[in-house]
C-alpha atoms as a PDB file:
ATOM      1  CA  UNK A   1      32.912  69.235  96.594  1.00  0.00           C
ATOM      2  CA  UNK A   2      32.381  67.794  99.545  1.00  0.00           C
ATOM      3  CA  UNK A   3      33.918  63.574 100.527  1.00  0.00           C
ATOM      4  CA  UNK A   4      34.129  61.101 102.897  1.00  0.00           C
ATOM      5  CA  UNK A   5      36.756  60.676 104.959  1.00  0.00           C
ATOM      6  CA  UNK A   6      37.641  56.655 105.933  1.00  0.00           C
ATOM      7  CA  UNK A   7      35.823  57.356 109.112  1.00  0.00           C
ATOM      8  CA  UNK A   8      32.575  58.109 106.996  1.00  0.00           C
ATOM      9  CA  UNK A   9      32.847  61.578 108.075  1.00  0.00           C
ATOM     10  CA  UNK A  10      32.019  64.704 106.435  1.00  0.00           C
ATOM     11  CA  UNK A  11      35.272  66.877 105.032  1.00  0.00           C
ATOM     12  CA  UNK A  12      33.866  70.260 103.774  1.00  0.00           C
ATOM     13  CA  UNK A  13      35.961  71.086 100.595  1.00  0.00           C
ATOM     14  CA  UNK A  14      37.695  74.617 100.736  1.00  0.00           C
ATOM     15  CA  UNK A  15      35.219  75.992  98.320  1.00  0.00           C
ATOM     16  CA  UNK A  16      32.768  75.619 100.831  1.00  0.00           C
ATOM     17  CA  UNK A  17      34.746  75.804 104.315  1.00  0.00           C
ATOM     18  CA  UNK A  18      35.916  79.543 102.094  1.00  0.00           C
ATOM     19  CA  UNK A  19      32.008  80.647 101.862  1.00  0.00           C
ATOM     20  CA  UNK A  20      31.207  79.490 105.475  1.00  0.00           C
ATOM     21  CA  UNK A  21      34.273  82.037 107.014  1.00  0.00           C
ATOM     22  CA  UNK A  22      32.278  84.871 104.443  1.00  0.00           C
ATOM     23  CA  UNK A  23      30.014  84.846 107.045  1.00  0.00           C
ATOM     24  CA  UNK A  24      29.770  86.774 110.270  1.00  0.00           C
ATOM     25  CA  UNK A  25      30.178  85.691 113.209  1.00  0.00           C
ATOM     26  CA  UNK A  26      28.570  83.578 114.963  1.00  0.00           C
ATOM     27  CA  UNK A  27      26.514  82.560 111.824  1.00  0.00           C
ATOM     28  CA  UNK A  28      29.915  80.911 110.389  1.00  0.00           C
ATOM     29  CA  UNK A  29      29.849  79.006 113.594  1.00  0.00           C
ATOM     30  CA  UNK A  30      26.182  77.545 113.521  1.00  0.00           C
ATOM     31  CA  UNK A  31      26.606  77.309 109.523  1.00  0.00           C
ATOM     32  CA  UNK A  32      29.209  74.481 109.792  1.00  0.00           C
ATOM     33  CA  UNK A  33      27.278  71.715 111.958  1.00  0.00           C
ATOM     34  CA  UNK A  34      24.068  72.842 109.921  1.00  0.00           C
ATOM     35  CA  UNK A  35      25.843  72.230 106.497  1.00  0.00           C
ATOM     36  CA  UNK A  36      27.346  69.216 107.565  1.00  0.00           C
ATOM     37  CA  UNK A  37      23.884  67.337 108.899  1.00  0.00           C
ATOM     38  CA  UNK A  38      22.412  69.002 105.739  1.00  0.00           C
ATOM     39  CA  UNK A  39      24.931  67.157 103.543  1.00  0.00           C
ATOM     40  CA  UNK A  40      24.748  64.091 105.843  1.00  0.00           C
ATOM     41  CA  UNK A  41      21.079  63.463 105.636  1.00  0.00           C
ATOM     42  CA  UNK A  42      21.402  64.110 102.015  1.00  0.00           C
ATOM     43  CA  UNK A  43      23.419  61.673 101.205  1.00  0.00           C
ATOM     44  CA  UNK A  44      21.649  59.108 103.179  1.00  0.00           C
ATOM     45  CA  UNK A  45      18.831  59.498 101.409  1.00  0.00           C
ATOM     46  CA  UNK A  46      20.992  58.739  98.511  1.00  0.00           C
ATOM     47  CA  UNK A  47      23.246  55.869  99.111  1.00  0.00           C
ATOM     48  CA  UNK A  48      20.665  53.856 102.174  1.00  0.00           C
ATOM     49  CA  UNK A  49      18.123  52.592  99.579  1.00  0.00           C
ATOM     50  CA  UNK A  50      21.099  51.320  97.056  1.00  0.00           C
ATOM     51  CA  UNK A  51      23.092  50.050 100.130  1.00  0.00           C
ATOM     52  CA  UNK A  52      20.034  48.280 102.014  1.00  0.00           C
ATOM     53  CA  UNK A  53      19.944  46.059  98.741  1.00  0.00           C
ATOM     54  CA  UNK A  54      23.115  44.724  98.467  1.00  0.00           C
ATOM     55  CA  UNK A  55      23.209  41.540 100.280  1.00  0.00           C
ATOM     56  CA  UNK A  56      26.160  39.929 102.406  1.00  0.00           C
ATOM     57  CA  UNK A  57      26.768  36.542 103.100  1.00  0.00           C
ATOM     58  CA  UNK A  58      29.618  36.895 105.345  1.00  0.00           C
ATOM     59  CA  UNK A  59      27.947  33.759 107.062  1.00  0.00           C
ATOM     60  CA  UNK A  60      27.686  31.957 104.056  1.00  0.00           C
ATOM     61  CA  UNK A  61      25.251  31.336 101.391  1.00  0.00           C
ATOM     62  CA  UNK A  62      24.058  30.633  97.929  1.00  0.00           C
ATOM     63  CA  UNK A  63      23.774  32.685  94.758  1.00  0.00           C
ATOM     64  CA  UNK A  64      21.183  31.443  92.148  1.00  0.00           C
ATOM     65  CA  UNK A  65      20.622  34.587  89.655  1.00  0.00           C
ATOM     66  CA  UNK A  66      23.091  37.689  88.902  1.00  0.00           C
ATOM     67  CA  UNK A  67      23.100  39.428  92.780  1.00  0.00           C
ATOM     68  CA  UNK A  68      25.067  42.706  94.627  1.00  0.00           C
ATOM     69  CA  UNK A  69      27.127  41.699  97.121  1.00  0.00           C
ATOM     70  CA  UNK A  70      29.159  42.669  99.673  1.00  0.00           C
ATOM     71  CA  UNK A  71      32.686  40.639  99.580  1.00  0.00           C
ATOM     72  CA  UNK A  72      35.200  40.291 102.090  1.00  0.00           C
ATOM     73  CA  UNK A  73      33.344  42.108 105.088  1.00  0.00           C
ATOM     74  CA  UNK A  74      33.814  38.486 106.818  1.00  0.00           C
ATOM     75  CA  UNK A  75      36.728  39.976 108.228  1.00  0.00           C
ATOM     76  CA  UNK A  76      34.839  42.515 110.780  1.00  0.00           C
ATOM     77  CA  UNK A  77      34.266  39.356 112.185  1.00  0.00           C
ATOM     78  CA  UNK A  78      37.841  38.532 113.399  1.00  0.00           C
ATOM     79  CA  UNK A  79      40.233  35.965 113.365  1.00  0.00           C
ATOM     80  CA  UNK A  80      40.550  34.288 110.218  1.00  0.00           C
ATOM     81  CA  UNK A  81      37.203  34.754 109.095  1.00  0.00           C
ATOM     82  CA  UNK A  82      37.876  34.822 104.890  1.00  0.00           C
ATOM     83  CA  UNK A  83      35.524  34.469 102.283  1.00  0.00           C
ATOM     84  CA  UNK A  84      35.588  31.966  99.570  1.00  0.00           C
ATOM     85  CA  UNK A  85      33.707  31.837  96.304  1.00  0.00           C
ATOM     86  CA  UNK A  86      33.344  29.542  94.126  1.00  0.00           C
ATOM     87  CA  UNK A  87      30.892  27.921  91.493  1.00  0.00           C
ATOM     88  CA  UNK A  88      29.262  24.404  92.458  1.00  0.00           C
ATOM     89  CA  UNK A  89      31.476  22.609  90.210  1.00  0.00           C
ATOM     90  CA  UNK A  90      34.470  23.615  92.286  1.00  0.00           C
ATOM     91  CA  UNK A  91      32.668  23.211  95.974  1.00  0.00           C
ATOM     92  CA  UNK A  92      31.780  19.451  95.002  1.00  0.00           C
ATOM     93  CA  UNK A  93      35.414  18.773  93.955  1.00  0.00           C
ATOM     94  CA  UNK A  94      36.784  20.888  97.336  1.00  0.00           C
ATOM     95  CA  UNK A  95      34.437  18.709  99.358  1.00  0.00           C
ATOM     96  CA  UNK A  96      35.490  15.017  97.266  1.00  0.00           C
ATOM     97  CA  UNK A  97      39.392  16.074  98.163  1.00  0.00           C
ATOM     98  CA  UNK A  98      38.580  16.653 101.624  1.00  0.00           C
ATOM     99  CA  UNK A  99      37.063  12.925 101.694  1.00  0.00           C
ATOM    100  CA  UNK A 100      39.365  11.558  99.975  1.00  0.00           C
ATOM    101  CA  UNK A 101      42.250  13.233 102.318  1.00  0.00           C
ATOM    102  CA  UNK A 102      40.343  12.158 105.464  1.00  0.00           C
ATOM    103  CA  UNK A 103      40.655   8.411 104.455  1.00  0.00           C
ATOM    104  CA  UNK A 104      44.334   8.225 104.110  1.00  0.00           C
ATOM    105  CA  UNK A 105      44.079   9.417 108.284  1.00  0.00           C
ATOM    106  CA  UNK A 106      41.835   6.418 109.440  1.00  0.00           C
END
């Protein structure tokens, strides 16, 4: 079985990295980068159509109807970029405290 490393890249399982030293050389050579960009393209094929329709609103937004999303990748963005989420109920009574705060300021 062949997995992902953190880095995205491409760890060949021993099964396979066992098969690939069966063969001469320098066929065991060429066999890894050829496997790997095999396996690669493969899986891209896979996982680019399911990933290209999950949305992110890392810049904000609104949900109306059951979505995929992408949570929390605010945070490539640096700093103290976090995501919050929360129903309307809960952003109108967020925004009525922070009105009623600013008045005890003036």
């Amino acid at each position: 079985m062949e997995l992902l490393s953190e880095q995205n890249e491409l760890v060949l399982s021993p099964g396979t990295i066992q098969y690939i030293s069966a063969l001469s050389f320098p066929a065991n050579i060429v066999a890894i980068p050829v496997i790997t960009i095999a396996i690669n393209a493969d899986a891209n094929a896979i996982t680019d159509p399911i990933i290209s329709t999950i949305l992110s609103f890392s810049a904000g937004g609104r949900i109306d109807q059951p979505t995929t999303v992408i949570i929390g990748d605010g945070s490539r963005l640096g700093g103290r970029n976090r995501e919050w989420i929360s129903n309307d109920s809960q952003l109108i009574a967020t925004v009525q405290m922070a009105g009623a705060n600013s008045n005890l300021w003036q």
